[in-house]
PDB file of N, CA and C in Angstrom:
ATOM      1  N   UNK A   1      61.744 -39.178  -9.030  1.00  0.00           N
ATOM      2  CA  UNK A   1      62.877 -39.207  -8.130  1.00  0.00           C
ATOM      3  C   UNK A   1      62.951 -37.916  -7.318  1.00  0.00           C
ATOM      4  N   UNK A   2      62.802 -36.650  -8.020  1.00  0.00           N
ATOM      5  CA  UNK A   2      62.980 -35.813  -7.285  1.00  0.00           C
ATOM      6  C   UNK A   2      61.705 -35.323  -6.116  1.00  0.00           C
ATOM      7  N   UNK A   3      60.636 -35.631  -6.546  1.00  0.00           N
ATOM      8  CA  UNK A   3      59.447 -35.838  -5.459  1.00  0.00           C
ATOM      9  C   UNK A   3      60.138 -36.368  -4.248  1.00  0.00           C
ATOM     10  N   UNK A   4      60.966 -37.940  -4.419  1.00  0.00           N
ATOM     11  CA  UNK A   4      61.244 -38.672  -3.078  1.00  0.00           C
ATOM     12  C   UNK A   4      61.920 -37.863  -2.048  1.00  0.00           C
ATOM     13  N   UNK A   5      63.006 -37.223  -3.211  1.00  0.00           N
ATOM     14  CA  UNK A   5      63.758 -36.127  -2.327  1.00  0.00           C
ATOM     15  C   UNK A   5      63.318 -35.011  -1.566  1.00  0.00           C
ATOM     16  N   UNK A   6      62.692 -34.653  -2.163  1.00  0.00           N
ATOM     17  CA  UNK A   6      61.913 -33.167  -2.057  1.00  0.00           C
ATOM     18  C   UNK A   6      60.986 -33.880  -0.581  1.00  0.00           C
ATOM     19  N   UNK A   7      60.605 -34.516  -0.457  1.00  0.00           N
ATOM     20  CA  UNK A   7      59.277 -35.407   0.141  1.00  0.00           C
ATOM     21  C   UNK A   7      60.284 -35.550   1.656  1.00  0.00           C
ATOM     22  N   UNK A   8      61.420 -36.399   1.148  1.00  0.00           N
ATOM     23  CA  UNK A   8      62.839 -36.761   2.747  1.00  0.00           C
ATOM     24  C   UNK A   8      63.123 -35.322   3.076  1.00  0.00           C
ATOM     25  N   UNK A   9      63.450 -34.052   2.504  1.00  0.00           N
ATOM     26  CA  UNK A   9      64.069 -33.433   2.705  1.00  0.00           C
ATOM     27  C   UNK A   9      63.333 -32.550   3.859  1.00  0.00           C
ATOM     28  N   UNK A  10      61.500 -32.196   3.085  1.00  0.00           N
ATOM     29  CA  UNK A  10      60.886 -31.539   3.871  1.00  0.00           C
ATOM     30  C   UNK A  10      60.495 -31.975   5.698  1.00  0.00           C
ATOM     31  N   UNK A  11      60.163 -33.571   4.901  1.00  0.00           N
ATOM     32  CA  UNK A  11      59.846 -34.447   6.448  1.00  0.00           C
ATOM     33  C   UNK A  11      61.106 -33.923   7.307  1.00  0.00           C
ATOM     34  N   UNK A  12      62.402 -34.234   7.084  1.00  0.00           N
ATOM     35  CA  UNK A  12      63.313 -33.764   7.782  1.00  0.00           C
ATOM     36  C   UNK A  12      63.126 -32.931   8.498  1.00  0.00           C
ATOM     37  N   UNK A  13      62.642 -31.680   8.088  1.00  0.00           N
ATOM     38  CA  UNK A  13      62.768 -30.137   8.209  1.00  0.00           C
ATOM     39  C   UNK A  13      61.401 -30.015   9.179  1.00  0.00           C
ATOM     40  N   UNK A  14      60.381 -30.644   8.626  1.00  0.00           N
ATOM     41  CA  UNK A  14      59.580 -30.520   9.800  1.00  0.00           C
ATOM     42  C   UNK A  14      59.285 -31.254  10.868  1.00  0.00           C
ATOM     43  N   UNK A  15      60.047 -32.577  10.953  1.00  0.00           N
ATOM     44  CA  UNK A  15      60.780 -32.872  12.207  1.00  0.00           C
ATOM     45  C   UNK A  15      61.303 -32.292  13.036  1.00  0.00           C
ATOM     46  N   UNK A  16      62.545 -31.792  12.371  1.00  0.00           N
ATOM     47  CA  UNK A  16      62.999 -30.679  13.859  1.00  0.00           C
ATOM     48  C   UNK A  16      61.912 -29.318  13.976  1.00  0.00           C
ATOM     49  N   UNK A  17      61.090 -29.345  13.420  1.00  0.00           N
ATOM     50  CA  UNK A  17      60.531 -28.041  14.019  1.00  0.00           C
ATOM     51  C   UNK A  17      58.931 -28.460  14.963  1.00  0.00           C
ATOM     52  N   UNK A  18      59.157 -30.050  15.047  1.00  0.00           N
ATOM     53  CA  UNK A  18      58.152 -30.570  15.968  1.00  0.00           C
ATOM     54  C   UNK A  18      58.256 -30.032  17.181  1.00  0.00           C
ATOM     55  N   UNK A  19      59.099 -30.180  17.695  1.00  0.00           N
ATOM     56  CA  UNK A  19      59.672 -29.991  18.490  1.00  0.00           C
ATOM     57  C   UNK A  19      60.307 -28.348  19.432  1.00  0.00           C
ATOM     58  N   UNK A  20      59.348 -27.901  20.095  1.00  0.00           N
ATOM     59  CA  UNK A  20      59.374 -26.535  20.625  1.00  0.00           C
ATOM     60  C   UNK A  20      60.866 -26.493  20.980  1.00  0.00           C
ATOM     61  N   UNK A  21      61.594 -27.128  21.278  1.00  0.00           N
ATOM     62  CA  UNK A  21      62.998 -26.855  21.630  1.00  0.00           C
ATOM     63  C   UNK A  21      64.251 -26.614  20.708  1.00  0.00           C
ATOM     64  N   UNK A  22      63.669 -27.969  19.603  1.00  0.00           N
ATOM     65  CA  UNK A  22      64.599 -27.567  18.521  1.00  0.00           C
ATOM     66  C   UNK A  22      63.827 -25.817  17.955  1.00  0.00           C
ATOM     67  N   UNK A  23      63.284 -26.052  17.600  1.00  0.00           N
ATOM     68  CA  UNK A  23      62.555 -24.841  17.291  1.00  0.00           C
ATOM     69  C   UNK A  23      63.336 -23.515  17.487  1.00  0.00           C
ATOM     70  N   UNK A  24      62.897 -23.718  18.842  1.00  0.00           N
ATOM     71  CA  UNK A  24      64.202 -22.357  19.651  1.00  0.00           C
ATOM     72  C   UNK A  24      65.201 -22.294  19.448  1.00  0.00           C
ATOM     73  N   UNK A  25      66.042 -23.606  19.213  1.00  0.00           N
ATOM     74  CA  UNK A  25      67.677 -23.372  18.692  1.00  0.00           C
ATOM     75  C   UNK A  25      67.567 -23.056  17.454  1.00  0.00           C
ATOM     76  N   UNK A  26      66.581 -23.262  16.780  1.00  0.00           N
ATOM     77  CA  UNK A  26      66.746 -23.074  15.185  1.00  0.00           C
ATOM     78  C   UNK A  26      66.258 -21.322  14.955  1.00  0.00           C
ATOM     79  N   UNK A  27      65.590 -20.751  15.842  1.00  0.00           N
ATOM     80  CA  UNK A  27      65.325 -19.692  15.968  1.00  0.00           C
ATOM     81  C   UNK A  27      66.644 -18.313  16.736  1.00  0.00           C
ATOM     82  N   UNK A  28      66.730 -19.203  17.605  1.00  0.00           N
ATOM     83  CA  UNK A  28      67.999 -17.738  18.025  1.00  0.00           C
ATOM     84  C   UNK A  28      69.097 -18.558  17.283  1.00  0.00           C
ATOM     85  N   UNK A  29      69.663 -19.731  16.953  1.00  0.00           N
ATOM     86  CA  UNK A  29      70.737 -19.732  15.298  1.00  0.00           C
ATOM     87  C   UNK A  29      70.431 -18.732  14.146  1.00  0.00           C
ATOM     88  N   UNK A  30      68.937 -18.696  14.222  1.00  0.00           N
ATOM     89  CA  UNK A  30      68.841 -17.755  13.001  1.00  0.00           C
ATOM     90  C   UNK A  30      69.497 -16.111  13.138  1.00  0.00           C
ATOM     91  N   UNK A  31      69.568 -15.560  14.654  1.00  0.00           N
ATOM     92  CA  UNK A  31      69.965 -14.395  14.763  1.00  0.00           C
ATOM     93  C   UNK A  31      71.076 -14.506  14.865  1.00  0.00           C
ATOM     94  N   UNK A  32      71.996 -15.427  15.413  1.00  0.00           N
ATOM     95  CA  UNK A  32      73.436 -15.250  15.704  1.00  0.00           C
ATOM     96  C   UNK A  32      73.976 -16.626  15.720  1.00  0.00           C
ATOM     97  N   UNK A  33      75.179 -17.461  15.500  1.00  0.00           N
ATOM     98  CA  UNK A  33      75.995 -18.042  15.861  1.00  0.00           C
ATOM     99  C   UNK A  33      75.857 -18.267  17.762  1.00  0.00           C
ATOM    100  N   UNK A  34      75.803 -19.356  18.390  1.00  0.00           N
ATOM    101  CA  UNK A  34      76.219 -19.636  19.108  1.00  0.00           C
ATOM    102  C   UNK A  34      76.815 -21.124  19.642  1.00  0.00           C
ATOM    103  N   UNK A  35      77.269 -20.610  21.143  1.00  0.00           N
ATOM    104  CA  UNK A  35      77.673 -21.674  22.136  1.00  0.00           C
ATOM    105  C   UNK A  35      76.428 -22.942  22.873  1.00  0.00           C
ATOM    106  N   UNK A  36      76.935 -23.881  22.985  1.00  0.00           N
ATOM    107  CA  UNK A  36      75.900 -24.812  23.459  1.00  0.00           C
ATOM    108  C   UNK A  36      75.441 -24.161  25.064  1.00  0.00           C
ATOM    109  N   UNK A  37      76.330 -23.690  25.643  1.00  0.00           N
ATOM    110  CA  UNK A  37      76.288 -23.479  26.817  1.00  0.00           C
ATOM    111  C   UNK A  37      75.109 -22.265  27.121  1.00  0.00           C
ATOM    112  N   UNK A  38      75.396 -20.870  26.089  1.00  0.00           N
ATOM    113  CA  UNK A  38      74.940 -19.591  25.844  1.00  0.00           C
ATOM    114  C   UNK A  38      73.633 -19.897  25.624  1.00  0.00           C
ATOM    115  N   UNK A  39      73.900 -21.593  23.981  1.00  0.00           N
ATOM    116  CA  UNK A  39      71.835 -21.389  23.775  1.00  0.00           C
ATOM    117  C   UNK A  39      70.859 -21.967  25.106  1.00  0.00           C
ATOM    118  N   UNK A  40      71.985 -23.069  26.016  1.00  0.00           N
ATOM    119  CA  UNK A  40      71.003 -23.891  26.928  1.00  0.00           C
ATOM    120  C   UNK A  40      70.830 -22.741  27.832  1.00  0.00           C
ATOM    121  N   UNK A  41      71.373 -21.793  28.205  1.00  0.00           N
ATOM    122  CA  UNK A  41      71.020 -20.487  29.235  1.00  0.00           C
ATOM    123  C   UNK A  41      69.902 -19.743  28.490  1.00  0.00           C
ATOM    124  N   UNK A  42      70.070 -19.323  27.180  1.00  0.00           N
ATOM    125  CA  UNK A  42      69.036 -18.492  26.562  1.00  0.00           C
ATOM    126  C   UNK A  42      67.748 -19.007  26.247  1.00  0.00           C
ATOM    127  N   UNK A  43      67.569 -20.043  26.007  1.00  0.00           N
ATOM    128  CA  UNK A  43      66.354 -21.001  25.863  1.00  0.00           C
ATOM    129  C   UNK A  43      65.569 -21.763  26.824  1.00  0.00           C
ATOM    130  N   UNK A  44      66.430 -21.531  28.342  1.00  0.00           N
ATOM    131  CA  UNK A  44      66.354 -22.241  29.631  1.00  0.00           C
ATOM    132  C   UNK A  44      66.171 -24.142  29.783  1.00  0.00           C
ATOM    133  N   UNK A  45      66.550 -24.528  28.788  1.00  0.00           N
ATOM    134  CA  UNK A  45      67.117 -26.196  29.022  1.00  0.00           C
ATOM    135  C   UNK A  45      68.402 -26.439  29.550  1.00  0.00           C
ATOM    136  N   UNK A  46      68.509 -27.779  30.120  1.00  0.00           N
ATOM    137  CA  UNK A  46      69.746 -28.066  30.832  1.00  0.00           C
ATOM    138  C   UNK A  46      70.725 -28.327  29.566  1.00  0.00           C
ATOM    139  N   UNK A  47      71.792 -28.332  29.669  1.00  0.00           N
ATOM    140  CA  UNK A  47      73.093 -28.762  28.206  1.00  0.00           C
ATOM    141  C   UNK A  47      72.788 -29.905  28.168  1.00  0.00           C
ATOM    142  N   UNK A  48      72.614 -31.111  28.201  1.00  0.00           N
ATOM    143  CA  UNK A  48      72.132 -32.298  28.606  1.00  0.00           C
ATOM    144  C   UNK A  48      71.159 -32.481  26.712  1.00  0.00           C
ATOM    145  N   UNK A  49      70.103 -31.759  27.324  1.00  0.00           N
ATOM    146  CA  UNK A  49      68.978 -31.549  26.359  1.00  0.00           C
ATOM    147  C   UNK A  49      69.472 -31.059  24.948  1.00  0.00           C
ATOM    148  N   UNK A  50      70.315 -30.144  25.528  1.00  0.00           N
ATOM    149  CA  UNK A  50      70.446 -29.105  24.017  1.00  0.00           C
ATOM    150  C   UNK A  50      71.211 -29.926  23.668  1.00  0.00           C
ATOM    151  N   UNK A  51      72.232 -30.209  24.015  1.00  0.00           N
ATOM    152  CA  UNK A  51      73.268 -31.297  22.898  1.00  0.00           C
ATOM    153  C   UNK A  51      72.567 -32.792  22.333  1.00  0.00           C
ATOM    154  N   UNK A  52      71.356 -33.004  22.991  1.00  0.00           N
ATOM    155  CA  UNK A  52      70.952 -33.793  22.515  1.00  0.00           C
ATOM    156  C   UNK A  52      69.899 -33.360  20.912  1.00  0.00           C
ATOM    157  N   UNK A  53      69.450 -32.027  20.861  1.00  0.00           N
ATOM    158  CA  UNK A  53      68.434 -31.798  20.383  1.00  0.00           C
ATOM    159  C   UNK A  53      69.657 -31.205  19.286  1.00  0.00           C
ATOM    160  N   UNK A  54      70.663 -30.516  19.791  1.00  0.00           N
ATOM    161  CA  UNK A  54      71.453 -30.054  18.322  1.00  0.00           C
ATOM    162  C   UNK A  54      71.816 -31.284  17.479  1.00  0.00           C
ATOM    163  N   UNK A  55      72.358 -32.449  18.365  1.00  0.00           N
ATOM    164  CA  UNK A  55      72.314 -33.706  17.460  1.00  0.00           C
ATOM    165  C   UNK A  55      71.475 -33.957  16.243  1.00  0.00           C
ATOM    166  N   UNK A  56      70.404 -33.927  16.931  1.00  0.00           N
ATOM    167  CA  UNK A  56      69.504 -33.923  15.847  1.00  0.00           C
ATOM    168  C   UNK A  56      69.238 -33.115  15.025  1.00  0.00           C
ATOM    169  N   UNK A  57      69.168 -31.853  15.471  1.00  0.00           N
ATOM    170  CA  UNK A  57      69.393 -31.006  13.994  1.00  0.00           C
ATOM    171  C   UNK A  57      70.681 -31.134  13.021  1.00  0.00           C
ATOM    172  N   UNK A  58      71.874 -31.561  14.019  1.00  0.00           N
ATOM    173  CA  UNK A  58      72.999 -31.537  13.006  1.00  0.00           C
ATOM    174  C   UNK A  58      72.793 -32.592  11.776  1.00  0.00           C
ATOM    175  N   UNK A  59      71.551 -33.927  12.274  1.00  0.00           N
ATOM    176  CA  UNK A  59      71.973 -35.005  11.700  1.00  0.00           C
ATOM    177  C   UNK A  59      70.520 -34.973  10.937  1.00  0.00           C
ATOM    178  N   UNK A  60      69.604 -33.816  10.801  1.00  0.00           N
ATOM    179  CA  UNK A  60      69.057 -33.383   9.732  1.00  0.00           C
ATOM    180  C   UNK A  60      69.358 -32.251   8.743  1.00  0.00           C
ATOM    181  N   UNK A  61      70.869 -32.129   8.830  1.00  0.00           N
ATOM    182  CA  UNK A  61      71.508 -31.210   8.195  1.00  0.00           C
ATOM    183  C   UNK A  61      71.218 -29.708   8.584  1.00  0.00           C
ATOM    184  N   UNK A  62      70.732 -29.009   9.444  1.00  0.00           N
ATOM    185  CA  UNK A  62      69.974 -27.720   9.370  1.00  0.00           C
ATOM    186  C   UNK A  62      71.256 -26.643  10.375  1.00  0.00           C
ATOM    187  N   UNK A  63      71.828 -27.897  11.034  1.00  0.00           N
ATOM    188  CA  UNK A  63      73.321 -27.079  11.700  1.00  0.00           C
ATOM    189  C   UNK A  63      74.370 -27.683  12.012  1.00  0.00           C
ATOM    190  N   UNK A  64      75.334 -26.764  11.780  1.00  0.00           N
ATOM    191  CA  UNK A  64      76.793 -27.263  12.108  1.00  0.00           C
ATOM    192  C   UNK A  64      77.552 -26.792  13.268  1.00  0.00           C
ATOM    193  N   UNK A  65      78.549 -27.430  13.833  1.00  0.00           N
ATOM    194  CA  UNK A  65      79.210 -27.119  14.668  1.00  0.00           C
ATOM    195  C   UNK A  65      80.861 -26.748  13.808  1.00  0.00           C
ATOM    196  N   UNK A  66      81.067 -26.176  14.397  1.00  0.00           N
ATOM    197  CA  UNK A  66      82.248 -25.052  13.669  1.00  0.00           C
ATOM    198  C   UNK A  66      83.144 -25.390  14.998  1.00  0.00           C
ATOM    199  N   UNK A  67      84.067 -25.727  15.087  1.00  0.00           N
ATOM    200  CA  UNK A  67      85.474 -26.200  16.002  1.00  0.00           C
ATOM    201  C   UNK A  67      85.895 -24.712  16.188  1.00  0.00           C
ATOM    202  N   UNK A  68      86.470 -24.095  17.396  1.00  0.00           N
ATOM    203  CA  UNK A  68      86.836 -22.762  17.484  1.00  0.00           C
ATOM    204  C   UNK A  68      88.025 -23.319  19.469  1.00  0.00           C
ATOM    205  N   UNK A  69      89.028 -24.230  19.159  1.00  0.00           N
ATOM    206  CA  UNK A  69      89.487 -24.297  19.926  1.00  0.00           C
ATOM    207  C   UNK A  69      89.166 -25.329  20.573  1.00  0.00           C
ATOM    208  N   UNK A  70      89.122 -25.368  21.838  1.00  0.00           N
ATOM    209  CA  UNK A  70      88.368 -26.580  22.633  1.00  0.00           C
ATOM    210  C   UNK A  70      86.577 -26.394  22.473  1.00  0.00           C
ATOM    211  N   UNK A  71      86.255 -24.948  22.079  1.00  0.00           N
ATOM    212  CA  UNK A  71      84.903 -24.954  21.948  1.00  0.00           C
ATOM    213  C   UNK A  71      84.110 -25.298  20.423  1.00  0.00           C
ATOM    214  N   UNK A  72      82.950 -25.324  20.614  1.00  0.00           N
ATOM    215  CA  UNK A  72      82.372 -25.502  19.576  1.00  0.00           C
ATOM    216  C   UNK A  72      81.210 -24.333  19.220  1.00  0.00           C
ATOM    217  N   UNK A  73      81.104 -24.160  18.063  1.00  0.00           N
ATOM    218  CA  UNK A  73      80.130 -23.022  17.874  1.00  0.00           C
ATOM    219  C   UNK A  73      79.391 -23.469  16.975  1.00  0.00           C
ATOM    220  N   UNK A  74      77.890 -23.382  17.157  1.00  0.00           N
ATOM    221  CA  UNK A  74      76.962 -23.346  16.092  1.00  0.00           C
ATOM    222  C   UNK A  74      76.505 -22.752  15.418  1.00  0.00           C
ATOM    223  N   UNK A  75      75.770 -22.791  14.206  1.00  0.00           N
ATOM    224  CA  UNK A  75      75.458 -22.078  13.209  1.00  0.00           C
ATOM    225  C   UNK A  75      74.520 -23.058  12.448  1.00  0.00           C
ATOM    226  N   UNK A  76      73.350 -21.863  11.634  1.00  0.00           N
ATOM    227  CA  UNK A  76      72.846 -22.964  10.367  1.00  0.00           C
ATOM    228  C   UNK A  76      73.588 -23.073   9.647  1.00  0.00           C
ATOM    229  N   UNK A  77      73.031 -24.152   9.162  1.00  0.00           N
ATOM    230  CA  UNK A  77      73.963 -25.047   8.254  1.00  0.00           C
ATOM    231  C   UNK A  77      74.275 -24.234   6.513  1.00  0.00           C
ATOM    232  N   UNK A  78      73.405 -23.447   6.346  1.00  0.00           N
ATOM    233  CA  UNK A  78      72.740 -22.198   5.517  1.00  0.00           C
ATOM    234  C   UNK A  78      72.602 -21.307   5.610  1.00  0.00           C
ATOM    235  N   UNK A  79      72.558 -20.224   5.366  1.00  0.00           N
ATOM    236  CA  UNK A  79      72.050 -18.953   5.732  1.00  0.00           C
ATOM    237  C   UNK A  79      70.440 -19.004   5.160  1.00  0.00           C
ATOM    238  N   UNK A  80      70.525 -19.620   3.793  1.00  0.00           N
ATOM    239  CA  UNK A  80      69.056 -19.922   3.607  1.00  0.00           C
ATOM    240  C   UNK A  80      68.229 -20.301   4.439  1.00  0.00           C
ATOM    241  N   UNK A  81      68.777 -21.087   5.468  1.00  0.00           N
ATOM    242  CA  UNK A  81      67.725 -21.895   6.191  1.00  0.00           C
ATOM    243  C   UNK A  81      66.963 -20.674   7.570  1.00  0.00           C
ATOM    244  N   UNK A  82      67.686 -19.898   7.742  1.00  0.00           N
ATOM    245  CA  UNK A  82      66.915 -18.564   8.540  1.00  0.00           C
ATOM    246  C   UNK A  82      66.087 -18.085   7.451  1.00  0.00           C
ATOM    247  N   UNK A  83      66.177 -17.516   6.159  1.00  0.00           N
ATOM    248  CA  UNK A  83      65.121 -16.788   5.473  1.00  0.00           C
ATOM    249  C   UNK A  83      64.241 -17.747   5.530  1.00  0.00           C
ATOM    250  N   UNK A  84      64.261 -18.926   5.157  1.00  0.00           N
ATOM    251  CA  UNK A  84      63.418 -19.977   5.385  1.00  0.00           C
ATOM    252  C   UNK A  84      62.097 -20.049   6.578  1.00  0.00           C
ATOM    253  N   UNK A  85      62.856 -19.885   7.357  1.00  0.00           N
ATOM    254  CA  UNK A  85      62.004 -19.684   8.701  1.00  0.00           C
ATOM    255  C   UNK A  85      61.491 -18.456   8.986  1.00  0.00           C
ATOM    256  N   UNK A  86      62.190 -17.559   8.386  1.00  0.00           N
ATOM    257  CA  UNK A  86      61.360 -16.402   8.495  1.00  0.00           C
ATOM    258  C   UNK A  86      59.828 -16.164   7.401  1.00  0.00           C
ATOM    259  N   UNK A  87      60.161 -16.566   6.240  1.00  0.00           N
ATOM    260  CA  UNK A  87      59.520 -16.728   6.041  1.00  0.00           C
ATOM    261  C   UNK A  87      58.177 -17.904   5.847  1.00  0.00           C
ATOM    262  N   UNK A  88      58.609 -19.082   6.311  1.00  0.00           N
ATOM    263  CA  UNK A  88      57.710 -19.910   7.075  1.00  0.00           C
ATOM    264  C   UNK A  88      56.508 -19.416   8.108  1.00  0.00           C
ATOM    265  N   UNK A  89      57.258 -18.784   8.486  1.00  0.00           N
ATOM    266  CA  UNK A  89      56.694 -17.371  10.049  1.00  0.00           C
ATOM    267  C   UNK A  89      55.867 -16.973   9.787  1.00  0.00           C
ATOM    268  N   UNK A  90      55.956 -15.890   8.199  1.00  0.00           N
ATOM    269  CA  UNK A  90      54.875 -15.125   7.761  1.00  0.00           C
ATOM    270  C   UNK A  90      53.966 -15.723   6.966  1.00  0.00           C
ATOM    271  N   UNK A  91      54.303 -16.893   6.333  1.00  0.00           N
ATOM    272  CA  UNK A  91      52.856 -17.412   5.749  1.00  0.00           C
ATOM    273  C   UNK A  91      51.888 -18.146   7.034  1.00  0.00           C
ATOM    274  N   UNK A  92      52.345 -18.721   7.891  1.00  0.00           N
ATOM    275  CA  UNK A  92      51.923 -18.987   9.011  1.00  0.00           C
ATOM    276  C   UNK A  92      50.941 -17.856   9.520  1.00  0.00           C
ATOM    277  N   UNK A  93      51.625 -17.019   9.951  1.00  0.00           N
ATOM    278  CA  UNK A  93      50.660 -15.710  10.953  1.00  0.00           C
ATOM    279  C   UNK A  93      50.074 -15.119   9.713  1.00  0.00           C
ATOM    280  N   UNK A  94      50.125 -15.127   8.778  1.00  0.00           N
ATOM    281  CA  UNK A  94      49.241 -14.548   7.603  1.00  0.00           C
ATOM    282  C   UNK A  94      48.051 -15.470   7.486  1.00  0.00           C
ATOM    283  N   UNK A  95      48.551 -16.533   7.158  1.00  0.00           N
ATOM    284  CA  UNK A  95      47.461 -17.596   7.312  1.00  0.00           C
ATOM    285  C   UNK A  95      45.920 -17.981   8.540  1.00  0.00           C
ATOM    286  N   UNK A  96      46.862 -17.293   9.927  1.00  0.00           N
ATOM    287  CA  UNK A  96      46.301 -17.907  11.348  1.00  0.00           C
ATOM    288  C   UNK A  96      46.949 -17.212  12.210  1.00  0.00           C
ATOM    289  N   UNK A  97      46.758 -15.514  11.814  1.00  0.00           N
ATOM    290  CA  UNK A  97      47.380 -15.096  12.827  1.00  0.00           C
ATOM    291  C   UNK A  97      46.776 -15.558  14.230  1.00  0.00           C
ATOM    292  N   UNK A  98      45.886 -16.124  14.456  1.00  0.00           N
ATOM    293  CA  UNK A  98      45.433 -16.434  15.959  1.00  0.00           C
ATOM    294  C   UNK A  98      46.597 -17.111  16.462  1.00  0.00           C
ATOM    295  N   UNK A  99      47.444 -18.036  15.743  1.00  0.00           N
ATOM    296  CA  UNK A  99      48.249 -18.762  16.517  1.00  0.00           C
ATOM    297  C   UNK A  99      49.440 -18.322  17.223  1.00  0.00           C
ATOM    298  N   UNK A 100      49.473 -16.971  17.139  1.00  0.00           N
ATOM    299  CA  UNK A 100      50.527 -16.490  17.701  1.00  0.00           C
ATOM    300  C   UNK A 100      49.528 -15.080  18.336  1.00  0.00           C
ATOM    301  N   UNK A 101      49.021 -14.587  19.260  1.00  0.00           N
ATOM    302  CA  UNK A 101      48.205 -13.608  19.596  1.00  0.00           C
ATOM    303  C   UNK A 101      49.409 -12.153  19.929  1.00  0.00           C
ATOM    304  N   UNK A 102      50.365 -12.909  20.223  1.00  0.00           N
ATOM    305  CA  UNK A 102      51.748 -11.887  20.863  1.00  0.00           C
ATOM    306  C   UNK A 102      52.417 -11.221  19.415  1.00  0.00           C
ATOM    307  N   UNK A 103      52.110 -11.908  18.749  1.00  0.00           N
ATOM    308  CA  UNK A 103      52.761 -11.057  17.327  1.00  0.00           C
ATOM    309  C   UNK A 103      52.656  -9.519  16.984  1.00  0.00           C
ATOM    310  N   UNK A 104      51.686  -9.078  17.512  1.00  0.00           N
ATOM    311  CA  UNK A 104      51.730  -7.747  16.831  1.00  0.00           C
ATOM    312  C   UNK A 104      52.372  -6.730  17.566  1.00  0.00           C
ATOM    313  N   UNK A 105      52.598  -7.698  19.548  1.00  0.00           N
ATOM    314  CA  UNK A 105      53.484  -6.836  20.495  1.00  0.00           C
ATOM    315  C   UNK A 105      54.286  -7.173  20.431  1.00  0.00           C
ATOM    316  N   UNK A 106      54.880  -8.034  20.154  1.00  0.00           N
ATOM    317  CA  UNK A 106      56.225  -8.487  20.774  1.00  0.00           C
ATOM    318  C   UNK A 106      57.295  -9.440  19.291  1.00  0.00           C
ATOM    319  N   UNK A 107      56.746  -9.084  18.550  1.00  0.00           N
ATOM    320  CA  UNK A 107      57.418  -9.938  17.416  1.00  0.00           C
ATOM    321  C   UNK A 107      57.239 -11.358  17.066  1.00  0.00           C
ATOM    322  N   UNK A 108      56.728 -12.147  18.026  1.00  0.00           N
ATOM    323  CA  UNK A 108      56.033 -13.035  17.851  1.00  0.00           C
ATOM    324  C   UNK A 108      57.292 -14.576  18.370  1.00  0.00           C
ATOM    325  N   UNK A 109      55.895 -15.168  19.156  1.00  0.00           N
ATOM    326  CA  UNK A 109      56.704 -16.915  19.367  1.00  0.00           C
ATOM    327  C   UNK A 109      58.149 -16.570  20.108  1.00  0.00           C
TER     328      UNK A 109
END
């Protein structure tokens, strides 16, 4: 039983990270809390996109929207789920650093 889980949970997880866009929201969420408006400017997609793509992360559990008035603010759903990715990161470029060539200037991806 717990294989099945373990098995849905990961597919989940690397679903949204198919995806270069979710990716990016799941990446600057990891540094800060934001606005839909702030991530579609910082990531350069139209709001259109991003609310479509946070959907989907919301509805693979990885973020929430937090009510703050008429606005909404996002966040992971975890705080785990940034160490997660960070360290996802480093077995990755440890593994192949070729796949990221910008890593050693610029912090990488």
């Amino acid at each position: 039983m717990d294989t099945v889980v373990h098995t849905n949970a990961l597919a989940r997880f690397g679903y949204a990270l198919s995806d270069s866009t979710r990716t990016r929201i799941l990446l600057s969420l990891r540094a800060a809390p934001g606005y839909p408006s702030e991530l579609a400017d910082k990531i350069g997609v139209s709001r259109q996109i991003l609310s479509n793509h946070l959907a989907c992360l919301r509805g693979c559990g990885l973020v929430v929207a937090v009510p703050e008035g008429r606005r909404s603010r996002y966040e992971l759903a975890d705080p785990r789920i940034g160490r997660a990715l960070d360290d996802l990161l480093g077995v990755i470029l440890a593994v192949d650093p070729a796949c990221c060539p910008a890593s050693d200037r610029d912090g990488c991806c």
